[in-house]
N, C-alpha and C. Protein backbone atom coordinates (compact mmCIF):
# COMPACT_ATOMS: atom_id res chain seq x y z
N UNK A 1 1.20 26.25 16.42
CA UNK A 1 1.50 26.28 15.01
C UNK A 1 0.29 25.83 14.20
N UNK A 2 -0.37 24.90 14.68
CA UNK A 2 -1.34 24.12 13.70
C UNK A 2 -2.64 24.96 13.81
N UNK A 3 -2.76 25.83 15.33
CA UNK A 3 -3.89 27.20 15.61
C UNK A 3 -3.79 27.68 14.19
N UNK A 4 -2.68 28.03 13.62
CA UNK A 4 -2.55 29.55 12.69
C UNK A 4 -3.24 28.43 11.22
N UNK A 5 -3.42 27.23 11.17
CA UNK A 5 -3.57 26.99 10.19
C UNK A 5 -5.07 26.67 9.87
N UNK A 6 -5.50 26.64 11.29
CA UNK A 6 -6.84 26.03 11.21
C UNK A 6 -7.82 27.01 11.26
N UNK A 7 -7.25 28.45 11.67
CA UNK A 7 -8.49 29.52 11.75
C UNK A 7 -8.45 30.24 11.21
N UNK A 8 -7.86 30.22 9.72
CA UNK A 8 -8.64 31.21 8.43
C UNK A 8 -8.24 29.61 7.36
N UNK A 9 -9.30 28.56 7.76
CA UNK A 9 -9.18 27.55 6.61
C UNK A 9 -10.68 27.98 5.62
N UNK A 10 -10.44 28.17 4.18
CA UNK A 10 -11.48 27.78 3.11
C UNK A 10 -11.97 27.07 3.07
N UNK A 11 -12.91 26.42 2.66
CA UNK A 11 -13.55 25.24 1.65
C UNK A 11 -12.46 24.43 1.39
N UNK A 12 -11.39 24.98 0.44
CA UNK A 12 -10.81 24.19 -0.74
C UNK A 12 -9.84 23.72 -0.06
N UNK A 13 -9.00 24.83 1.30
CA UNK A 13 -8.09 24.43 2.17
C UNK A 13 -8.73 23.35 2.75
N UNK A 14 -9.28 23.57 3.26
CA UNK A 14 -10.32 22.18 4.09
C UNK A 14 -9.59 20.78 3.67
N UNK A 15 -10.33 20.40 2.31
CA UNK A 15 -10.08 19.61 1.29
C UNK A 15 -8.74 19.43 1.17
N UNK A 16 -7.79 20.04 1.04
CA UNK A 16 -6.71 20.25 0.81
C UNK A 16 -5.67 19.34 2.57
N UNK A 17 -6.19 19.72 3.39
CA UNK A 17 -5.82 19.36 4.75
C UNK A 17 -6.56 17.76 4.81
N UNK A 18 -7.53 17.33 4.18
CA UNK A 18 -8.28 16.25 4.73
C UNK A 18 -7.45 15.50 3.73
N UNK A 19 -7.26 15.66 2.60
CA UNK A 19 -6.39 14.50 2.02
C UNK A 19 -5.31 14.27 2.00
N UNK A 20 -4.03 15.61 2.58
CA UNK A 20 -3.15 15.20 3.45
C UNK A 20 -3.33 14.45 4.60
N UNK A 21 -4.21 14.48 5.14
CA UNK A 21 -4.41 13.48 6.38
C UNK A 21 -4.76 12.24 5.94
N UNK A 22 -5.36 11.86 5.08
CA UNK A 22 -5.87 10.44 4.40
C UNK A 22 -4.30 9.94 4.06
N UNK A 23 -3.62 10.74 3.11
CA UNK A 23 -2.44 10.22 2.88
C UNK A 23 -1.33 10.00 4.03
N UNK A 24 -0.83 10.85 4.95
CA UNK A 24 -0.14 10.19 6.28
C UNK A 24 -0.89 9.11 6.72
N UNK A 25 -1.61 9.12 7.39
CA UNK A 25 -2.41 8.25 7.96
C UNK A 25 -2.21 6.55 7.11
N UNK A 26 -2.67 6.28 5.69
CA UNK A 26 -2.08 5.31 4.48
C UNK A 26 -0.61 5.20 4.89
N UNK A 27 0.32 6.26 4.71
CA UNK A 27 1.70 6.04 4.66
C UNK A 27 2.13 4.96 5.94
N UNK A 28 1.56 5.82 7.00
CA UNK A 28 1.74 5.10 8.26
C UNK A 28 1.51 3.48 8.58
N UNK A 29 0.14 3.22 8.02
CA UNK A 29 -0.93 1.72 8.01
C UNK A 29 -0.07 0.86 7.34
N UNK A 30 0.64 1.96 5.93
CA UNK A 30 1.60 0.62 5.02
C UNK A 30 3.02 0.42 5.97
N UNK A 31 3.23 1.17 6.43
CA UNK A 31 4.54 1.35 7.00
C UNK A 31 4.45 -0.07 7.72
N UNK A 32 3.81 0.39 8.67
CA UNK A 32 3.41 -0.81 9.99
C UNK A 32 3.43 -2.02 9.63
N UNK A 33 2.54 -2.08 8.73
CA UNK A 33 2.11 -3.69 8.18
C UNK A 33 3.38 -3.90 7.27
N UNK A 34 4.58 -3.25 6.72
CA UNK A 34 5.78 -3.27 6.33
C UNK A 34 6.55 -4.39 7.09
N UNK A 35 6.63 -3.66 8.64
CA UNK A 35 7.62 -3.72 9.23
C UNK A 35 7.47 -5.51 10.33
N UNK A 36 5.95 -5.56 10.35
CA UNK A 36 5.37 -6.52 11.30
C UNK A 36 5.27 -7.68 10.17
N UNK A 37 5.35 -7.60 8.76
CA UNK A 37 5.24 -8.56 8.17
C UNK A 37 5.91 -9.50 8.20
N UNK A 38 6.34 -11.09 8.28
CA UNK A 38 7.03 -12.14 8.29
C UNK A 38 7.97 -12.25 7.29
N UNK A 39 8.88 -12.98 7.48
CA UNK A 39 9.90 -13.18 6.16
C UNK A 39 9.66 -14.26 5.68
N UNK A 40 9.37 -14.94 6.40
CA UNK A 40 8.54 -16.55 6.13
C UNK A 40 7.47 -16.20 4.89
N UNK A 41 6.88 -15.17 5.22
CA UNK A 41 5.35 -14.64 4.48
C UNK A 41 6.21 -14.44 2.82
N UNK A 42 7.31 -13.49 3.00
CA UNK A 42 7.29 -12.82 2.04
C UNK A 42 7.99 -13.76 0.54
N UNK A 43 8.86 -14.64 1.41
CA UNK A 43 9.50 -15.74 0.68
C UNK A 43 8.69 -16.54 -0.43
N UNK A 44 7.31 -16.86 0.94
CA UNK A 44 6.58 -17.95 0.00
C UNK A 44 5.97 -17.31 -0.66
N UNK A 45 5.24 -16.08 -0.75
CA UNK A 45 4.64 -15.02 -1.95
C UNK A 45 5.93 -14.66 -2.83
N UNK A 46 6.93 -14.54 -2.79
CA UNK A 46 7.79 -14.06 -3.81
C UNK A 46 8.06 -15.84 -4.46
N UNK A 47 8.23 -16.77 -4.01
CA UNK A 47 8.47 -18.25 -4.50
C UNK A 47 6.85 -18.41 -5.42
N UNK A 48 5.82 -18.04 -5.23
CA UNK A 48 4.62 -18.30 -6.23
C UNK A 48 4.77 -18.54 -7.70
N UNK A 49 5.29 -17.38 -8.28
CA UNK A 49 5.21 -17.60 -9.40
C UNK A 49 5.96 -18.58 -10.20
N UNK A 50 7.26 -19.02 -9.47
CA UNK A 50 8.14 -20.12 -10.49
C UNK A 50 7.41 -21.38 -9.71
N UNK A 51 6.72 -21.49 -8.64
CA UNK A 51 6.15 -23.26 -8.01
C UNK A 51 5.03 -23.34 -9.21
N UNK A 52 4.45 -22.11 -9.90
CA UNK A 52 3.11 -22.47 -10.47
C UNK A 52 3.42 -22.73 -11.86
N UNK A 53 4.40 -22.08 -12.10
CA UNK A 53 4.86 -22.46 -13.96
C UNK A 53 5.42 -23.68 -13.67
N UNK A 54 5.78 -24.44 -12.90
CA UNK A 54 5.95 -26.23 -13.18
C UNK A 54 5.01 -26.51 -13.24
N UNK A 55 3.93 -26.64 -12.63
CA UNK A 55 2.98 -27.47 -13.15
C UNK A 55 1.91 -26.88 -14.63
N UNK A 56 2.25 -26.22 -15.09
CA UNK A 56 1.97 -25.78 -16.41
C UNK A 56 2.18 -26.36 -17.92
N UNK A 57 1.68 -27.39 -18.41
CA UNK A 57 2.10 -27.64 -19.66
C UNK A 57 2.30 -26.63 -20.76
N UNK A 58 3.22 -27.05 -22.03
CA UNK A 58 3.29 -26.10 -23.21
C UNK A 58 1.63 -26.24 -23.67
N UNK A 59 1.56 -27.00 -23.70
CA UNK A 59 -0.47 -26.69 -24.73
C UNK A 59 -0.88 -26.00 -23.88
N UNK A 60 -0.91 -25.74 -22.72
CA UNK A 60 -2.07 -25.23 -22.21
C UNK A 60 -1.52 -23.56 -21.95
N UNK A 61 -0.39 -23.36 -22.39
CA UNK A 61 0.15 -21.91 -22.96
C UNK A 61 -0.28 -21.47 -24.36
N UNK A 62 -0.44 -22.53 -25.29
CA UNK A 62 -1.03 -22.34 -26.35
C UNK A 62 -1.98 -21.18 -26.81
N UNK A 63 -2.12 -20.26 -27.80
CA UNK A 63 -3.20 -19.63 -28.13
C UNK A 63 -4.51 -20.22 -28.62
């Protein structure tokens, strides 16, 4: 199947095939690192933003 695609490729097809492959290839890398990531990890990155606004005074929100 992939014969018939590769032996009347253009220039532009070319191009066209190489950045479909850049993009699977990405899809895949995020996938992975998705799935292997910690929950431990994701907790304390999603907990960041309200631990850092306590220690924040009103003046120093000030314009």
């Amino acid at each position: 199947m992939f014969k018939q695609f590769t032996e009347n490729i253009n220039a532009n097809q070319a191009y066209l095939l190489f950045s479909l492959g850049i993009f699977f290839v990405f899809f895949i890398v995020v996938a992975i690192m998705l799935i292997r990531i910690r929950k431990s990890h994701v907790d304390h990155m999603s907990d960041l933003p309200l631990h850092d606004s306590d220690t924040e005074t009103p003046q120093s929100l000030q314009l």
